[in-house]
Protein backbone atom coordinates (compact mmCIF):
# COMPACT_ATOMS: atom_id res chain seq x y z
CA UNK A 1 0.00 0.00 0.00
CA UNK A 2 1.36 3.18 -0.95
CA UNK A 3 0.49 6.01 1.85
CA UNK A 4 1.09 9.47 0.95
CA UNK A 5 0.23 12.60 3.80
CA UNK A 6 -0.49 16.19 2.40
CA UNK A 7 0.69 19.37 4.24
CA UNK A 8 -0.69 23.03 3.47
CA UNK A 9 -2.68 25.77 4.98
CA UNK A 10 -6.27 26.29 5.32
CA UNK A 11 -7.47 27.05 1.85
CA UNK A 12 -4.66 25.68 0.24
CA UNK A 13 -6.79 22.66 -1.11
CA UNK A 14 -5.09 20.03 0.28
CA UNK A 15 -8.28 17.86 1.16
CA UNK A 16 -9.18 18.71 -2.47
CA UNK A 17 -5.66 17.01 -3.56
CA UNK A 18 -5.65 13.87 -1.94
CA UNK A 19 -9.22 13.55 -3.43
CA UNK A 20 -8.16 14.33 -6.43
CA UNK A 21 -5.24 11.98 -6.28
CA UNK A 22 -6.77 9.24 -5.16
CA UNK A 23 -9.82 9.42 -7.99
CA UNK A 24 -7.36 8.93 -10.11
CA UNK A 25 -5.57 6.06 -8.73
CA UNK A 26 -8.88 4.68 -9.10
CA UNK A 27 -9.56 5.23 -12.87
CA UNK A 28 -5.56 3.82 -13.00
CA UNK A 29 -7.30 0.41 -12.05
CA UNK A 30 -6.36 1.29 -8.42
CA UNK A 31 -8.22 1.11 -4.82
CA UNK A 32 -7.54 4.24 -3.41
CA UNK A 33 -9.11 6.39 0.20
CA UNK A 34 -8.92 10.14 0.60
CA UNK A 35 -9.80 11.61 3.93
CA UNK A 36 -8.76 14.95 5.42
CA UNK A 37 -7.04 15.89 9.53
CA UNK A 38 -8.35 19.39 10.43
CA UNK A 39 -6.48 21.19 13.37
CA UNK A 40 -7.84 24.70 13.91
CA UNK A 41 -10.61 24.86 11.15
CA UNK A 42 -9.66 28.63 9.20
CA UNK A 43 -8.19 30.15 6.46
CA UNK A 44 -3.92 29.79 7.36
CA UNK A 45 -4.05 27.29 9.55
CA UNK A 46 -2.14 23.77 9.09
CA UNK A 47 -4.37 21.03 7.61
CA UNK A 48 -3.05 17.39 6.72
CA UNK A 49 -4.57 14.91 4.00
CA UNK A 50 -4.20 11.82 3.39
CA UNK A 51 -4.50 9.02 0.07
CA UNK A 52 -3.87 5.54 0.33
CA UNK A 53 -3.53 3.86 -2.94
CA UNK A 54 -3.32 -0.39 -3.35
CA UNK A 55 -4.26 -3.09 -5.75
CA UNK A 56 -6.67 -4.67 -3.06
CA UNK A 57 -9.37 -2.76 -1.38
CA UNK A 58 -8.40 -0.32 1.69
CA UNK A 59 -9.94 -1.37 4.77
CA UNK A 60 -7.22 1.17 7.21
CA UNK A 61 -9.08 4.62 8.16
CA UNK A 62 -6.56 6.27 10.82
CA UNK A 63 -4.10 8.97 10.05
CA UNK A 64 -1.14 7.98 8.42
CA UNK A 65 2.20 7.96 10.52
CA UNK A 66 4.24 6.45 8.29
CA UNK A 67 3.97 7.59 4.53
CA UNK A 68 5.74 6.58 2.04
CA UNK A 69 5.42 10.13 0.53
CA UNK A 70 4.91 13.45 2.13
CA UNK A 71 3.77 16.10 -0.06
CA UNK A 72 4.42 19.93 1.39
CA UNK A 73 2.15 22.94 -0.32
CA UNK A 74 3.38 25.66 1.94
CA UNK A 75 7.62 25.37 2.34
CA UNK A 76 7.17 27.42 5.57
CA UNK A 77 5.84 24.66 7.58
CA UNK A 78 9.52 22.90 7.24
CA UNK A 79 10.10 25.97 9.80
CA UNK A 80 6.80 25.62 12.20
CA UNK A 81 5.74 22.12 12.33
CA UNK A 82 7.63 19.09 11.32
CA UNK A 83 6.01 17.64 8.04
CA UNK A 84 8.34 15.01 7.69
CA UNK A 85 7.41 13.12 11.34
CA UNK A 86 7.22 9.26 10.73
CA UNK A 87 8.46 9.44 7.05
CA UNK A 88 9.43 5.80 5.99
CA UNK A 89 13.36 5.22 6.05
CA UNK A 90 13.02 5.48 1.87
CA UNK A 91 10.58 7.74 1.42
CA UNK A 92 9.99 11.15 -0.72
CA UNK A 93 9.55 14.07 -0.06
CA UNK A 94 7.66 16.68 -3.13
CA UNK A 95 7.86 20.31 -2.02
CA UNK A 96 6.36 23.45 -3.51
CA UNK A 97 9.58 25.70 -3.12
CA UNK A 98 11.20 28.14 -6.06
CA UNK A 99 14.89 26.43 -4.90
CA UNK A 100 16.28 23.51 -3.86
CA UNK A 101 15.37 22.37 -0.32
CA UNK A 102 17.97 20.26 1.43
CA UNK A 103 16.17 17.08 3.22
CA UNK A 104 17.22 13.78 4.90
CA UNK A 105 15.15 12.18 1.93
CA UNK A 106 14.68 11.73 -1.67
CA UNK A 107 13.44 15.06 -2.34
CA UNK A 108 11.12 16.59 -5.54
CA UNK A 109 10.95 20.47 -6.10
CA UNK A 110 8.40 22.19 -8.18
CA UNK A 111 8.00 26.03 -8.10
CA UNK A 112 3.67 25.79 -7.41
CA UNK A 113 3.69 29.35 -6.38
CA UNK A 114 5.25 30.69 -10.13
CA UNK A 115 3.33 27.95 -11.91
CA UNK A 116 0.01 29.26 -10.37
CA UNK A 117 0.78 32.74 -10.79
CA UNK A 118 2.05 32.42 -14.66
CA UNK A 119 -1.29 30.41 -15.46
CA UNK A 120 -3.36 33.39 -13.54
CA UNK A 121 -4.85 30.05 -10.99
CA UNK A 122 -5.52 32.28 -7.69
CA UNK A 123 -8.56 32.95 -6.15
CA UNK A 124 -8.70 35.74 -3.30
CA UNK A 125 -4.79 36.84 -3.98
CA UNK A 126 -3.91 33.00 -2.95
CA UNK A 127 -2.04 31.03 -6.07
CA UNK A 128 -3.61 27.33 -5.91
CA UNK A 129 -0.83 24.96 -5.70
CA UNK A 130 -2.53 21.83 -4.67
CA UNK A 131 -3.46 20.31 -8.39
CA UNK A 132 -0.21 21.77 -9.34
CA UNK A 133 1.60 19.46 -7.13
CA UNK A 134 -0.24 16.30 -8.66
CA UNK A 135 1.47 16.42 -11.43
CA UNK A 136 4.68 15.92 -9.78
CA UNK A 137 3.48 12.83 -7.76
CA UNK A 138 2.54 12.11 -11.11
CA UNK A 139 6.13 12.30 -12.49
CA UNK A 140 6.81 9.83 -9.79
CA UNK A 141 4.33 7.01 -10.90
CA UNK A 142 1.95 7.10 -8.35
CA UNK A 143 -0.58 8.09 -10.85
CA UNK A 144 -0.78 8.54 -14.62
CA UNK A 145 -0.88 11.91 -16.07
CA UNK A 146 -3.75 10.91 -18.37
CA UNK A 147 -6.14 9.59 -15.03
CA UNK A 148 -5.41 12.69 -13.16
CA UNK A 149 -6.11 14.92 -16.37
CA UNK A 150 -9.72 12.81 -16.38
CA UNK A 151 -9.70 13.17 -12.54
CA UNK A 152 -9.69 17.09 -12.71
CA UNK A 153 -12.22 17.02 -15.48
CA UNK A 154 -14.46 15.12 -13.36
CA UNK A 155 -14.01 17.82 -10.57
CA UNK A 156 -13.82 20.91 -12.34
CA UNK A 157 -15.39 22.61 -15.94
CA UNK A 158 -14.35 24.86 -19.02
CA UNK A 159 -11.42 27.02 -18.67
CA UNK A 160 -10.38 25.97 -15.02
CA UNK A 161 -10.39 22.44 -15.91
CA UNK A 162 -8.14 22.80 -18.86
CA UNK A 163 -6.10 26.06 -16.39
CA UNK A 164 -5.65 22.98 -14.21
CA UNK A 165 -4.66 20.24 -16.49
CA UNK A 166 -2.06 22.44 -18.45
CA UNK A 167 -0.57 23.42 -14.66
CA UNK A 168 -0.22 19.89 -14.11
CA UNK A 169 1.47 19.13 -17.47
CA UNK A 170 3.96 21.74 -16.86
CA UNK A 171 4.73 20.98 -13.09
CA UNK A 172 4.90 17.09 -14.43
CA UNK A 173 7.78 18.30 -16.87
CA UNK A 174 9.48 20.79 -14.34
CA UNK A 175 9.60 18.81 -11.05
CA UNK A 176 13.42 18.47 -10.29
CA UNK A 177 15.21 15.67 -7.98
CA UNK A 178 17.31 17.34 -5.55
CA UNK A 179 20.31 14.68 -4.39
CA UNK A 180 19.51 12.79 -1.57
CA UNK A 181 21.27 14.27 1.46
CA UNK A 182 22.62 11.45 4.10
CA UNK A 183 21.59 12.02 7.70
């Protein structure tokens, strides 16, 4: 079972990410579960998702403590909270950041934030990162780029369905490995 934990901000759309993520592990032939942690429940505050993805149905419903990937919306929360808690020995890490970030871990980078603003995707002076950053779990075959492409036009219509599916095209092509960094 592949477990992967989503950190942003209130309003950042990271329940609407692992949702995403996980409809599309289903149309990939996939059994998938998408469920969202809220702390303090406003706009700002830290919120966690979570997908689980196998090949046999998903009968686990807790948190996860120990994901194989940990995806990070907001790079501030490296310097608030600890993101990375319970990360499997080998796991990833894909971070919204516009340079490289320096982790204990197999780490992806995708600059979100200039993708957003260059495709004009913000609503109320926020960029929206969080389909963005599917396409770079994308690049790392949790998902195909075509199911999350059908994915987003299940959840979204006309111009912000195809804003969304040409973000995730070009974060797919621009996420960058940053060398693994030995603890």
């Amino acid at each position: 079972m592949l477990e992967i934990r989503f950190h942003g901000r209130g309003g950042q759309g990271v329940v609407t990410a692992a949702n995403l993520l996980a409809i599309a592990a289903d149309l990939d032939g996939n059994w998938s579960s998408a469920f969202p942690f809220y702390g303090a429940e406003r706009r700002g505050a830290e919120i966690e998702s979570y997908c689980r993805i196998d090949s046999s149905p998903i009968r686990i419903t807790s948190p996860i403590e120990n994901p194989d990937v940990v995806v990070i919306l907001d790079p501030s929360l490296l310097k608030i909270s600890n993101p990375l808690r319970g990360i499997k020995e080998n796991g990833k890490v894909v971070i919204n950041s516009p340079s490289p970030v320096t982790l204990p871990y197999q780490t992806f980078v995708v600059n979100a934030t200039k993708i957003a603003l260059d495709l004009n995707l913000v609503k109320s002076g926020w960029p929206l990162v969080n389909i963005i950053m599917l396409g770079s779990i994308a690049r790392l075959n949790v998902v195909t780029l075509d199911s999350l492409k059908k994915a987003i036009d299940e959840e979204f219509e006309g111009k912000v369905a195809e804003l969304n599916k040409k973000a995730v095209e070009v974060a797919y092509e621009s996420v960058k490995e940053v060398s693994q960094v030995v603890a």
